[in-house]
Protein backbone atom coordinates (compact mmCIF):
# COMPACT_ATOMS: atom_id res chain seq x y z
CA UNK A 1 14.38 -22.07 -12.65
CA UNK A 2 16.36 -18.76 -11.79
CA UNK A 3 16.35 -16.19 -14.54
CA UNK A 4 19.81 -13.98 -14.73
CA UNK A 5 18.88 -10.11 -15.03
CA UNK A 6 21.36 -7.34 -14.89
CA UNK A 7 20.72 -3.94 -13.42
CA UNK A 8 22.69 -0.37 -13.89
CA UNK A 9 23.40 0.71 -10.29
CA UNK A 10 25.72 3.58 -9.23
CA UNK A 11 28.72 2.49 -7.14
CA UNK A 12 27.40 4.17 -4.18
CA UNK A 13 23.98 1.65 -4.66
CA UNK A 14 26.52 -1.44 -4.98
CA UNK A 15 28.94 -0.82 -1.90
CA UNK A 16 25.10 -0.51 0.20
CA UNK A 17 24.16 -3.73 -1.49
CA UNK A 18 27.01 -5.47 -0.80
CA UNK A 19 27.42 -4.39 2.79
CA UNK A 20 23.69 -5.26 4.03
CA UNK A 21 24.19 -8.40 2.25
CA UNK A 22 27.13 -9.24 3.86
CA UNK A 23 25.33 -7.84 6.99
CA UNK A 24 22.39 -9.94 7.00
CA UNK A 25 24.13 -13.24 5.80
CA UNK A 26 22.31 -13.24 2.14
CA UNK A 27 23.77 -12.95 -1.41
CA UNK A 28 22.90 -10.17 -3.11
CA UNK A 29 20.81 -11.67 -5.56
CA UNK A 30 18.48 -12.97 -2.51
CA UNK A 31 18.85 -9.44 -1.05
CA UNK A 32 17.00 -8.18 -3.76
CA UNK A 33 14.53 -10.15 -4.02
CA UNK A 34 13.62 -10.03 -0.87
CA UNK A 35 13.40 -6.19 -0.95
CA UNK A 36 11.50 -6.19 -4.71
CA UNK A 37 8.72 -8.86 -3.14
CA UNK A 38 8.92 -6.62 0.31
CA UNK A 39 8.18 -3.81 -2.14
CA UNK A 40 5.20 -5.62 -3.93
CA UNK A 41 3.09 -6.43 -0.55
CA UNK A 42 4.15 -2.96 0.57
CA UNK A 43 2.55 -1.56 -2.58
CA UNK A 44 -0.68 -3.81 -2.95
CA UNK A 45 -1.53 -3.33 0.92
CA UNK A 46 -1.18 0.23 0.33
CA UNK A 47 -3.61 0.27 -3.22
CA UNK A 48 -6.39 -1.29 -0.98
CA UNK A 49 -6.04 1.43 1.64
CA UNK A 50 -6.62 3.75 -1.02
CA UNK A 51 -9.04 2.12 -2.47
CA UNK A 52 -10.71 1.74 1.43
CA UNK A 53 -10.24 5.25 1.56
CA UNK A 54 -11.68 6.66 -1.60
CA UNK A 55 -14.82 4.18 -0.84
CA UNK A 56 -14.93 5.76 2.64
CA UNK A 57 -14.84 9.58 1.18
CA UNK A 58 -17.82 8.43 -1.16
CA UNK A 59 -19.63 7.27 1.03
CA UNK A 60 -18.97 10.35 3.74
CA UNK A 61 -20.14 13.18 1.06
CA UNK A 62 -23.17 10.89 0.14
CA UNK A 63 -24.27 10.73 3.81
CA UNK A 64 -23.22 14.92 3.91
CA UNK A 65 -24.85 16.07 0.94
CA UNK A 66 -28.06 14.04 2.14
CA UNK A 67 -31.44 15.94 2.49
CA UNK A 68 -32.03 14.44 6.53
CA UNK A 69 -35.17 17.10 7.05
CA UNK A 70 -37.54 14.69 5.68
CA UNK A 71 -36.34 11.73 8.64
CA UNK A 72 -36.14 13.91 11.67
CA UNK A 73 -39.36 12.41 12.97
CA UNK A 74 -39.63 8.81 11.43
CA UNK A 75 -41.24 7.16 13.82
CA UNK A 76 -42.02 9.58 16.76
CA UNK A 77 -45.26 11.49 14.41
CA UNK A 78 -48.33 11.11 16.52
CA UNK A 79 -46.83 10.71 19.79
């Protein structure tokens, strides 16, 4: 079941709403939902690249900040 909501737009917002509407063939309540739930995957794909991101910087000062001196001949002692 469709729920009715009503927004507060300026006219400038409703004359662009109703043109690409008319435009792509779509009323303009599917118009915006299409562009709210474009929005959505838009924003959730771009939290995990954040999140990607901040893991990745974590991880890149934990490998900077690491003492290697102590690994520089693991392995090759004795030969």
């Amino acid at each position: 079941m469709m729920k009715t909501l009503t927004l507060k737009a300026t006219d400038d917002f409703e004359q662009k709403l109703i043109a690409t509407a008319k435009e792509l063939n779509l009323s303009k309540s599917e118009l915006i939902r299409l562009a709210v739930e474009q929005f959505c995957a838009k924003n959730s794909e771009a939290r995990v690249m954040n999140q990607v991101q901040e893991a990745s910087f974590k991880t890149r000062y934990k490998l900077e900040s690491a003492d290697w001196e102590d690994t520089l001949l693991d392995g090759l002692e004795g030969q």
